[in-house]
C-alpha atoms as a PDB file:
ATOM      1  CA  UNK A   1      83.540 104.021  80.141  1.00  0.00           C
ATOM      2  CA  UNK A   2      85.794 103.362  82.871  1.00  0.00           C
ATOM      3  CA  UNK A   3      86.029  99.970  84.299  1.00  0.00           C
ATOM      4  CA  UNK A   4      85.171 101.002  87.747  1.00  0.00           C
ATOM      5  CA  UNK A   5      81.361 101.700  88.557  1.00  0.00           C
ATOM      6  CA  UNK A   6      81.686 103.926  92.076  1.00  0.00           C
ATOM      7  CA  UNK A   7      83.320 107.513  91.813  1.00  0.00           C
ATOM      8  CA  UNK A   8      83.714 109.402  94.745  1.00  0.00           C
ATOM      9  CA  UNK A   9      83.473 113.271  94.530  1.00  0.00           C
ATOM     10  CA  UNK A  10      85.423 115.014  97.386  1.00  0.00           C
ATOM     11  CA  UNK A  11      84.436 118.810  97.526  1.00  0.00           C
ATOM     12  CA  UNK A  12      87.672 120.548  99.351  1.00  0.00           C
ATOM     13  CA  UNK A  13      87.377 123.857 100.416  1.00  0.00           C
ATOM     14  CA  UNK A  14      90.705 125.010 102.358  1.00  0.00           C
ATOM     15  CA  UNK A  15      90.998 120.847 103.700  1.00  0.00           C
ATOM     16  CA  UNK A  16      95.384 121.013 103.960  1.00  0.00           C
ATOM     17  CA  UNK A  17      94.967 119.701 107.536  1.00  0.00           C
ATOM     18  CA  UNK A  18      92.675 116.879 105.997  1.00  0.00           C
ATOM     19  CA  UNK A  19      92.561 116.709 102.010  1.00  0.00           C
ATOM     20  CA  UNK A  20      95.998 113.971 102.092  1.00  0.00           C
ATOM     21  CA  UNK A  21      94.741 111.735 104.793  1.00  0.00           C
ATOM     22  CA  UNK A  22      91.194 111.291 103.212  1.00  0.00           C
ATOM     23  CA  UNK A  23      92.616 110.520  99.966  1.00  0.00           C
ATOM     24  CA  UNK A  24      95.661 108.279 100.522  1.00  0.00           C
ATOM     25  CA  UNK A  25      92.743 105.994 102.895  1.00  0.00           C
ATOM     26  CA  UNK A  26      90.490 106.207  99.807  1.00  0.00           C
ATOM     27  CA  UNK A  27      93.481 105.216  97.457  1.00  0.00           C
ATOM     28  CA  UNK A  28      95.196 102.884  99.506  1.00  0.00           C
ATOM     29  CA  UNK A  29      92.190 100.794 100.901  1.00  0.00           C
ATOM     30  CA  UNK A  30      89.685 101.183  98.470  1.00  0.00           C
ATOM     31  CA  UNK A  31      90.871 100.858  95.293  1.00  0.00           C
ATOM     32  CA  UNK A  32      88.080  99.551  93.632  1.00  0.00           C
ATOM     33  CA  UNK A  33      86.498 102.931  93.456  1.00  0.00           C
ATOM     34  CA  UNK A  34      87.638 106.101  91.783  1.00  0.00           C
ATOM     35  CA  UNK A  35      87.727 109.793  93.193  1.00  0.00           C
ATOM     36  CA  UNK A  36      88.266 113.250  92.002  1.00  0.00           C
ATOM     37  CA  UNK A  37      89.095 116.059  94.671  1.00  0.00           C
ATOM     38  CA  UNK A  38      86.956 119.037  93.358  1.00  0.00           C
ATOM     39  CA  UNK A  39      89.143 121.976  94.844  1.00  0.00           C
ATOM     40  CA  UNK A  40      86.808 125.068  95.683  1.00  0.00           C
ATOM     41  CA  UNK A  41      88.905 128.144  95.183  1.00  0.00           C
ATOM     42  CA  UNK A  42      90.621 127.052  98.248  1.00  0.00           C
ATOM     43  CA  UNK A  43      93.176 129.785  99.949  1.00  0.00           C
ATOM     44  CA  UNK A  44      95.428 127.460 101.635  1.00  0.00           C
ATOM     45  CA  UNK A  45      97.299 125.037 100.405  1.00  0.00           C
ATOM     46  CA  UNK A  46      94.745 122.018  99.291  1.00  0.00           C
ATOM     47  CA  UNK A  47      95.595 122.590  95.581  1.00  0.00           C
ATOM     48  CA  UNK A  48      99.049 122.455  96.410  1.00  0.00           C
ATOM     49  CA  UNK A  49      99.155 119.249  98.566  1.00  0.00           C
ATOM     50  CA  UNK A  50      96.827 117.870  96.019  1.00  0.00           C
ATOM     51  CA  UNK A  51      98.735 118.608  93.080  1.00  0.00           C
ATOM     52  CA  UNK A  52     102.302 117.570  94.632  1.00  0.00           C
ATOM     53  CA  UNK A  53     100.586 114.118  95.390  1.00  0.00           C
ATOM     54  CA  UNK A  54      99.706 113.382  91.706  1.00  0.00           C
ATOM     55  CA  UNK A  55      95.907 113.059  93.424  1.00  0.00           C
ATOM     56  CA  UNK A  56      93.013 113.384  90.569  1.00  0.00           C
ATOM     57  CA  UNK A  57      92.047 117.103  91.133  1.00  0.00           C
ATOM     58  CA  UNK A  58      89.790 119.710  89.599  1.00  0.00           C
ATOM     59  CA  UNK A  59      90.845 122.966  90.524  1.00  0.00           C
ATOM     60  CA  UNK A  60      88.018 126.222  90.411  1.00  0.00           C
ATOM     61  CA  UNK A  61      89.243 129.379  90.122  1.00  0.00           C
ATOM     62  CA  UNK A  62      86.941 130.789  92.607  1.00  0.00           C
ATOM     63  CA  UNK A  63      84.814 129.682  95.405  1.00  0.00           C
ATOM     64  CA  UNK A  64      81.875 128.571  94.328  1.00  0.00           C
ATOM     65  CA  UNK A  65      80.181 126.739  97.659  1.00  0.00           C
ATOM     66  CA  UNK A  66      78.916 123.365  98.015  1.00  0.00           C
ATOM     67  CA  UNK A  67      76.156 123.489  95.308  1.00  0.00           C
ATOM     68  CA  UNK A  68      79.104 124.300  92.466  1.00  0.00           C
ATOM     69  CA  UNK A  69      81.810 122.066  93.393  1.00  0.00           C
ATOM     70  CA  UNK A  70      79.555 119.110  93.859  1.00  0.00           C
ATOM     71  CA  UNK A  71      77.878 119.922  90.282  1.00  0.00           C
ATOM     72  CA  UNK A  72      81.565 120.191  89.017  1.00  0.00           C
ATOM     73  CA  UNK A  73      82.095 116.787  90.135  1.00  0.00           C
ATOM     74  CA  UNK A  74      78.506 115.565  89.240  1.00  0.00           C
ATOM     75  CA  UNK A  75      79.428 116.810  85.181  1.00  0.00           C
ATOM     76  CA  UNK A  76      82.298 114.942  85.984  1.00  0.00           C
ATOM     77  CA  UNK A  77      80.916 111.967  86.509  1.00  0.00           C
ATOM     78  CA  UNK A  78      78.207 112.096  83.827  1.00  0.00           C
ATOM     79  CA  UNK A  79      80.849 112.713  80.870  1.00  0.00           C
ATOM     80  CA  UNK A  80      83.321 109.861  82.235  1.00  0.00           C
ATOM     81  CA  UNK A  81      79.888 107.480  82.639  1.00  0.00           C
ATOM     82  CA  UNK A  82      80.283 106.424  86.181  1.00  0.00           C
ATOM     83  CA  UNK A  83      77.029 103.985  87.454  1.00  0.00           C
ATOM     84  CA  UNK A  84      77.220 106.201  91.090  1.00  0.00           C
ATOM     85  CA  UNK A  85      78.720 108.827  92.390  1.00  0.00           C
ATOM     86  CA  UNK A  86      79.235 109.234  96.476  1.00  0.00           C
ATOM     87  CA  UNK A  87      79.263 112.600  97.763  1.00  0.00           C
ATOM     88  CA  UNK A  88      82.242 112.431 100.303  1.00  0.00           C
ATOM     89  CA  UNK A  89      83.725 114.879 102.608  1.00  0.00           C
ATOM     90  CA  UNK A  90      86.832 116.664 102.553  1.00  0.00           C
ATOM     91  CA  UNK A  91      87.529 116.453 106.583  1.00  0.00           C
ATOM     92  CA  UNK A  92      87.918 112.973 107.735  1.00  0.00           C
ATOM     93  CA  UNK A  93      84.501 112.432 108.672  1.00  0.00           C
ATOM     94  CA  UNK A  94      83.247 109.894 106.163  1.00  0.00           C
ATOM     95  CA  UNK A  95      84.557 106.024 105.744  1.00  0.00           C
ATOM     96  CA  UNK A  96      84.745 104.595 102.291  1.00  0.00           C
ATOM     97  CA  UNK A  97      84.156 101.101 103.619  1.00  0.00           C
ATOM     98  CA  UNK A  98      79.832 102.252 103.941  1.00  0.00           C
ATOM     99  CA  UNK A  99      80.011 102.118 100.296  1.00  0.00           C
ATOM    100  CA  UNK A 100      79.599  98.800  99.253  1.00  0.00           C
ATOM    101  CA  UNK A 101      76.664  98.634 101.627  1.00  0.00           C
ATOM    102  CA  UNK A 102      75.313 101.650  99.871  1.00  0.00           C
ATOM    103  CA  UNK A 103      75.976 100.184  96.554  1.00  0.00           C
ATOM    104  CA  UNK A 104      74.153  97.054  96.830  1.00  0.00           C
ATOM    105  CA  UNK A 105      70.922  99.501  97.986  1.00  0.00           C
ATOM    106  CA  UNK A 106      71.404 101.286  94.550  1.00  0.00           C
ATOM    107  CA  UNK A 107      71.903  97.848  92.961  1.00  0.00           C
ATOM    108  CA  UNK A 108      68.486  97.027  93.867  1.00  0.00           C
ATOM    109  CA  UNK A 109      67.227 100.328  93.046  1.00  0.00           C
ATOM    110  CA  UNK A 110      67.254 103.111  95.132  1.00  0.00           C
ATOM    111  CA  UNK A 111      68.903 106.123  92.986  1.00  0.00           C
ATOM    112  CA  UNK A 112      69.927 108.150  96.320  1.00  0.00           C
ATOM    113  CA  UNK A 113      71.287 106.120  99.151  1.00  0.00           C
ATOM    114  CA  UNK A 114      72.121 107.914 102.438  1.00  0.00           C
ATOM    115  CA  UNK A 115      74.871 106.718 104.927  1.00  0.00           C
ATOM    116  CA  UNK A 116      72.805 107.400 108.010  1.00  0.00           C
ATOM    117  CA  UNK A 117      73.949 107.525 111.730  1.00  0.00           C
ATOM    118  CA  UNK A 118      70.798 106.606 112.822  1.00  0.00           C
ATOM    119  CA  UNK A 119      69.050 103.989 110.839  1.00  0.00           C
ATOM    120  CA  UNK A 120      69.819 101.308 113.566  1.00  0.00           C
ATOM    121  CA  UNK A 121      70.356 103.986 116.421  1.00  0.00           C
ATOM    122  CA  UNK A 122      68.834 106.081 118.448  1.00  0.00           C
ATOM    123  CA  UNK A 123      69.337 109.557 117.779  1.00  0.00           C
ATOM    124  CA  UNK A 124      71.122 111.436 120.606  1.00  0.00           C
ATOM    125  CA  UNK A 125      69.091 114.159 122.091  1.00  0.00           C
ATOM    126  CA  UNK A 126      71.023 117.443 121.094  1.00  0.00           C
ATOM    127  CA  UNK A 127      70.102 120.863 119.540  1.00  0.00           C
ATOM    128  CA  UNK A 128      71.602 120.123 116.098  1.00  0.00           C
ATOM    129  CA  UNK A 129      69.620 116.467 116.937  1.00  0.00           C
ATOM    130  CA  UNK A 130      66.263 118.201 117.507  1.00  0.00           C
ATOM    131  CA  UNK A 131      67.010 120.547 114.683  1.00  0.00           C
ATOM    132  CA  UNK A 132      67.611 117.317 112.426  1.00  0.00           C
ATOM    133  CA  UNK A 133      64.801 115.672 113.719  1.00  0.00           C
ATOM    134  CA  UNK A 134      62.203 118.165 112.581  1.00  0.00           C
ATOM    135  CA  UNK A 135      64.034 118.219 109.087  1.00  0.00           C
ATOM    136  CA  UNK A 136      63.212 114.664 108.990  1.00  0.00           C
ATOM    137  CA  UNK A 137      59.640 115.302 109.963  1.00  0.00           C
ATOM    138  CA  UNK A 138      59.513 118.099 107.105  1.00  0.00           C
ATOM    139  CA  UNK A 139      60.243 115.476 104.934  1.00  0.00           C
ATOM    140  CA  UNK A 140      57.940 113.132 105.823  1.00  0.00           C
ATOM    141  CA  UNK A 141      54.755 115.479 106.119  1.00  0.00           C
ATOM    142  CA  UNK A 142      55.470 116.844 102.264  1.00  0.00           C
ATOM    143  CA  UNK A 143      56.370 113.908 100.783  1.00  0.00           C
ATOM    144  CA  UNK A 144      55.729 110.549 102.826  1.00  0.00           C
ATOM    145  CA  UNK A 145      58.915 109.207 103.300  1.00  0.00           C
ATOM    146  CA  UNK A 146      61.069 108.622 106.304  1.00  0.00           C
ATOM    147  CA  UNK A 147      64.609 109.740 106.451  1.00  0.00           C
ATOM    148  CA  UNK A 148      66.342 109.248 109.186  1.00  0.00           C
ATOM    149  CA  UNK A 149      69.742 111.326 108.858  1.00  0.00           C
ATOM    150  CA  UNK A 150      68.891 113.743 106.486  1.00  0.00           C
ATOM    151  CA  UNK A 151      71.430 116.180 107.039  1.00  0.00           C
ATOM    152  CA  UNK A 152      74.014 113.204 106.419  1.00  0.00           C
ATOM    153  CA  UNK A 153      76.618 114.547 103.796  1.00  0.00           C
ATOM    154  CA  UNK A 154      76.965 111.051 102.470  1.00  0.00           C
ATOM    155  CA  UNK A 155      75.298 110.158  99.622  1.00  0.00           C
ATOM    156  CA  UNK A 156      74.855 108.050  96.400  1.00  0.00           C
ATOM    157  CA  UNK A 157      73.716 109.033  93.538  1.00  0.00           C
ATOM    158  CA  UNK A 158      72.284 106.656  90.560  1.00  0.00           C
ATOM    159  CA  UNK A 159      73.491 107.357  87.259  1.00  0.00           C
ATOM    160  CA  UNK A 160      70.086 109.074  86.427  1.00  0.00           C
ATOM    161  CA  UNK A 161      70.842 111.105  89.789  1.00  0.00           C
ATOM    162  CA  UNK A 162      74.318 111.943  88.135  1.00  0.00           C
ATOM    163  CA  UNK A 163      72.736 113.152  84.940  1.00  0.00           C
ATOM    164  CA  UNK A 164      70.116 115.524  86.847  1.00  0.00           C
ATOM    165  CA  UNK A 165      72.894 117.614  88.748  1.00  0.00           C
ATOM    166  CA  UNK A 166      75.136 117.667  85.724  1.00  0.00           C
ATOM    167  CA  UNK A 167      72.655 118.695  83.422  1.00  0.00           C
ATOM    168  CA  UNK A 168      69.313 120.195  84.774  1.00  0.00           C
ATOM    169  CA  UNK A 169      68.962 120.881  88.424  1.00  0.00           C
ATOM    170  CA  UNK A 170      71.845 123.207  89.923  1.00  0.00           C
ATOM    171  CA  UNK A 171      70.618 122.862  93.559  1.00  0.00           C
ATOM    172  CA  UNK A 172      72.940 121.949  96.566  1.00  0.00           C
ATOM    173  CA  UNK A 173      73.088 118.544  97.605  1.00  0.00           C
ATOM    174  CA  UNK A 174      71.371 119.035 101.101  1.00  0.00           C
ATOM    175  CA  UNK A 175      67.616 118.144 102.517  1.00  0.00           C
ATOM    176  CA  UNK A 176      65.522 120.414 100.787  1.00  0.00           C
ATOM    177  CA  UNK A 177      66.864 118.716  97.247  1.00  0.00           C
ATOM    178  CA  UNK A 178      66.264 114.926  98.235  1.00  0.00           C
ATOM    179  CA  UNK A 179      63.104 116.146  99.362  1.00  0.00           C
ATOM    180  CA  UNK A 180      62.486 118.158  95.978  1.00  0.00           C
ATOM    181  CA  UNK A 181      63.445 114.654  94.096  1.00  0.00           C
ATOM    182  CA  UNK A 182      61.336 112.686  96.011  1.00  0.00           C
ATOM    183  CA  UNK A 183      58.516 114.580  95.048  1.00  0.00           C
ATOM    184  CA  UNK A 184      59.764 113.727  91.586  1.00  0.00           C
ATOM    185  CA  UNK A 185      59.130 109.910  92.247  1.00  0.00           C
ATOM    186  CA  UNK A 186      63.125 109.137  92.857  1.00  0.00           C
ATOM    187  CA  UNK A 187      63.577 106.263  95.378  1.00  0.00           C
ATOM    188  CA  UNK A 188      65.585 107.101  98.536  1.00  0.00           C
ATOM    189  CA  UNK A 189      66.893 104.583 100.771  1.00  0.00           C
ATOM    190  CA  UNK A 190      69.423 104.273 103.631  1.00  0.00           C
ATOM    191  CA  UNK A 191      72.209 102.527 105.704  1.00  0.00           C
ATOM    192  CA  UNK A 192      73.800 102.489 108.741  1.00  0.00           C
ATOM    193  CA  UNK A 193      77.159 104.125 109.394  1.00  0.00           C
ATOM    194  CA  UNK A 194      79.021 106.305 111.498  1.00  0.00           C
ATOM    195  CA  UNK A 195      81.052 109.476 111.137  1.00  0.00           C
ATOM    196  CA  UNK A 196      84.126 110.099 112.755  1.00  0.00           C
ATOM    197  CA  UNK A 197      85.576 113.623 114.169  1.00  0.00           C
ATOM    198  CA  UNK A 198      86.774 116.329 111.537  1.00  0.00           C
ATOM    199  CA  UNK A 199      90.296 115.292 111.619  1.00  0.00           C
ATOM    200  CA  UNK A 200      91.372 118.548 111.343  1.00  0.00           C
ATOM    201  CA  UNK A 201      90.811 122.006 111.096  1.00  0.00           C
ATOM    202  CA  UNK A 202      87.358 123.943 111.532  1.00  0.00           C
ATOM    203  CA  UNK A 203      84.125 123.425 110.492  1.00  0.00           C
ATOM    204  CA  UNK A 204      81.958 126.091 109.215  1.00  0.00           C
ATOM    205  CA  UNK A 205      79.121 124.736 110.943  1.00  0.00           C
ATOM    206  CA  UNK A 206      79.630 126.777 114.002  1.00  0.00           C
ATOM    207  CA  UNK A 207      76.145 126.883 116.726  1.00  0.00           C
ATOM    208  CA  UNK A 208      74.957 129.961 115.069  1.00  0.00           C
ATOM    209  CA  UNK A 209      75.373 128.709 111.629  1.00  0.00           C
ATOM    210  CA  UNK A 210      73.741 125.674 112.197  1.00  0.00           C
ATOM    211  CA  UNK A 211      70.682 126.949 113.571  1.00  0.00           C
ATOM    212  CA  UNK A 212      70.689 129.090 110.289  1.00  0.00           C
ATOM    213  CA  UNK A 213      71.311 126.127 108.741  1.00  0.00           C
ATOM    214  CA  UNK A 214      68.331 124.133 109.664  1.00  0.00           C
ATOM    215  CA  UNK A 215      66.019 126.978 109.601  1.00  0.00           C
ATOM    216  CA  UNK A 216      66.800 127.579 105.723  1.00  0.00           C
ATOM    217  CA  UNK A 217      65.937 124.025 105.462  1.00  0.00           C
ATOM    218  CA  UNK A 218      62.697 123.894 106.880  1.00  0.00           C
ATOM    219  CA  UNK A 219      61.174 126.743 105.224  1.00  0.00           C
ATOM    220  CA  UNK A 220      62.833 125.525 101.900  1.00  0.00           C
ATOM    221  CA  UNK A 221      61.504 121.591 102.577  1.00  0.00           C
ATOM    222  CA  UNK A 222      57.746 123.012 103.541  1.00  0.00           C
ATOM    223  CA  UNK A 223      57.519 125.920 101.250  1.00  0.00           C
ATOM    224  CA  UNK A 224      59.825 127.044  98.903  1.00  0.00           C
ATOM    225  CA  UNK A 225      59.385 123.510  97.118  1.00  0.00           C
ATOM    226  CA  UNK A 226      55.812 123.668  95.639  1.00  0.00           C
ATOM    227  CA  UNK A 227      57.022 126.274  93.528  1.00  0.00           C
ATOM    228  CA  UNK A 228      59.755 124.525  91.825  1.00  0.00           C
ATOM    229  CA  UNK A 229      59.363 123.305  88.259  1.00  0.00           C
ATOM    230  CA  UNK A 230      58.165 120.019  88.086  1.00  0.00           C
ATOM    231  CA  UNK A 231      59.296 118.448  84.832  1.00  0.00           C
ATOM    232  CA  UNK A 232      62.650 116.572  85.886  1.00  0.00           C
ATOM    233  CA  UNK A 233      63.189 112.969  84.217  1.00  0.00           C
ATOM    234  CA  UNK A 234      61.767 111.382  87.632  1.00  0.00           C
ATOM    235  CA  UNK A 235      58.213 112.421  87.054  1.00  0.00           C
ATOM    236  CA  UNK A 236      57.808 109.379  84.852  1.00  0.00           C
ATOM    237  CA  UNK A 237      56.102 105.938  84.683  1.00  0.00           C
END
C-alpha cells in the first residue's frame, strides 16, 4: 500500500506542448498526491519528454482512446491500492489544488466527485452550454439526480469506483457512465472549480465533434442504458 491515498491518472494522447508543464505543477506543488502519465500510443513526442524527465509513465503500444488509457490507469490504481483516483487532463486545463476539496466529499462518502464549473455559477449561455445542459437534464429525468457539469473531465473515483473500471465495467469515463452507476446506487457529488485554457496544442473537440459528442450522449444516457447489465457491486444494501 503506498503511503499516499490520492493518485492522479493523466491520459496523454500526443500532449508534448502540455504533458511537462502539467506534471512538474503536479510534482512540484502537490506532492502529497501521486500520478502516473498513461501515454496513449502517442505519435509525437509525449513518451519521449516523459521518459527523459524520469516522470511515472505507462506507455501503450497503440492508441487505445479515452475508455483504455483511463482503465490502464484505473488497473493501476487498483493493484497499487490507492483510496481515489482523479481523472486529470493531459492539456493544462485542470488544477490539482480542487482536490483536497474533492477529497473531503469522498471522505464523507460520495464514491464519484466531480470538479464542476458550475456548482456555484451560472452556466454561460453557449452551444456546447445548451448541449451540456440537456445532458444534465438526461441525467436527472433517468435517474433523479442533479449534475451540474457533467461533461467535466475531472473526477474522483472511490476505491470501490477504482475496482469497477479495473475489473468489470470497460466503459469511458464520460456522462452516460456516471449516469449508468448511478442507476447502480453509487453516490455522486460535486465541487466548485474552474478550468483554465488548453495550454497548448489542439483539442479534438472541434464544433462538429462536439455536437457529435453530446448527441452520442443523450441517446446513450436515455436509451442505450436500460439495456446494460445490472449486476455491478453498487446494486447492494
Amino acid at each position: 500500500m503506498y503511503k499516499k491515498e490520492v493518485l492522479l491518472i493523466i491520459p496523454a494522447y500526443n500532449e508534448e506542448a502540455n504533458i511537462a508543464f502539467v506534471v512538474d505543477e503536479i510534482a512540484e506543488n502537490y506532492p502529497e498526491f501521486d500520478y502516473v502519465v498513461i501515454d496513449d500510443g502517442s505519435s509525437d513526442d509525449t513518451k519521449r519528454i516523459c521518459k527523459n524527465r524520469g516522470y511515472n509513465i505507462i506507455s501503450l503500444s497503440v492508441n487505445l482512446g479515452l475508455a483504455g488509457a483511463f482503465q490502464t490507469g484505473m488497473r493501476y490504481a487498483y493493484q497499487k491500492g490507492y483510496k481515489y483516483a482523479v481523472q486529470f487532463d493531459g492539456d493544462g486545463q485542470h488544477s490539482a489544488k480542487y482536490i483536497q476539496a474533492m477529497k473531503v466529499e469522498a471522505d464523507n462518502g460520495a464514491e464519484i466527485v466531480i470538479a464542476s464549473r458550475f456548482f456555484k455559477k451560472k452556466k454561460p449561455m453557449s452551444l456546447r452550454m445548451i448541449g451540456s445542459s440537456l445532458i444534465s437534464l438526461a441525467v436527472m429525468i433517468t435517474t433523479g439526480t442533479r449534475l451540474t457539469d457533467p461533461t467535466s473531465g475531472m473526477r474522483m473515483y472511490s476505491s470501490r469506483a477504482i475496482e469497477e473500471f479495473a475489473l468489470n465495467i470497460n466503459y469511458g469515463p464520460e456522462p452516460d457512465t456516471v449516469s449508468y452507476l448511478i442507476k447502480q446506487g453509487i453516490r455522486v457529488s460535486e465541487v466548485q472549480a474552474q478550468m483554465k485554457e488548453r495550454q497548448g496544442g489542439k483539442s479534438y473537440l472541434t464544433f462538429f465533434n462536439s455536437i457529435k459528442y453530446m448527441i452520442r450522449m443523450l441517446v446513450s444516457i436515455i436509451f442505450i442504458q436500460n439495456f446494460r447489465k445490472r449486476d455491478l457491486k453498487y446494486s447492494k444494501k
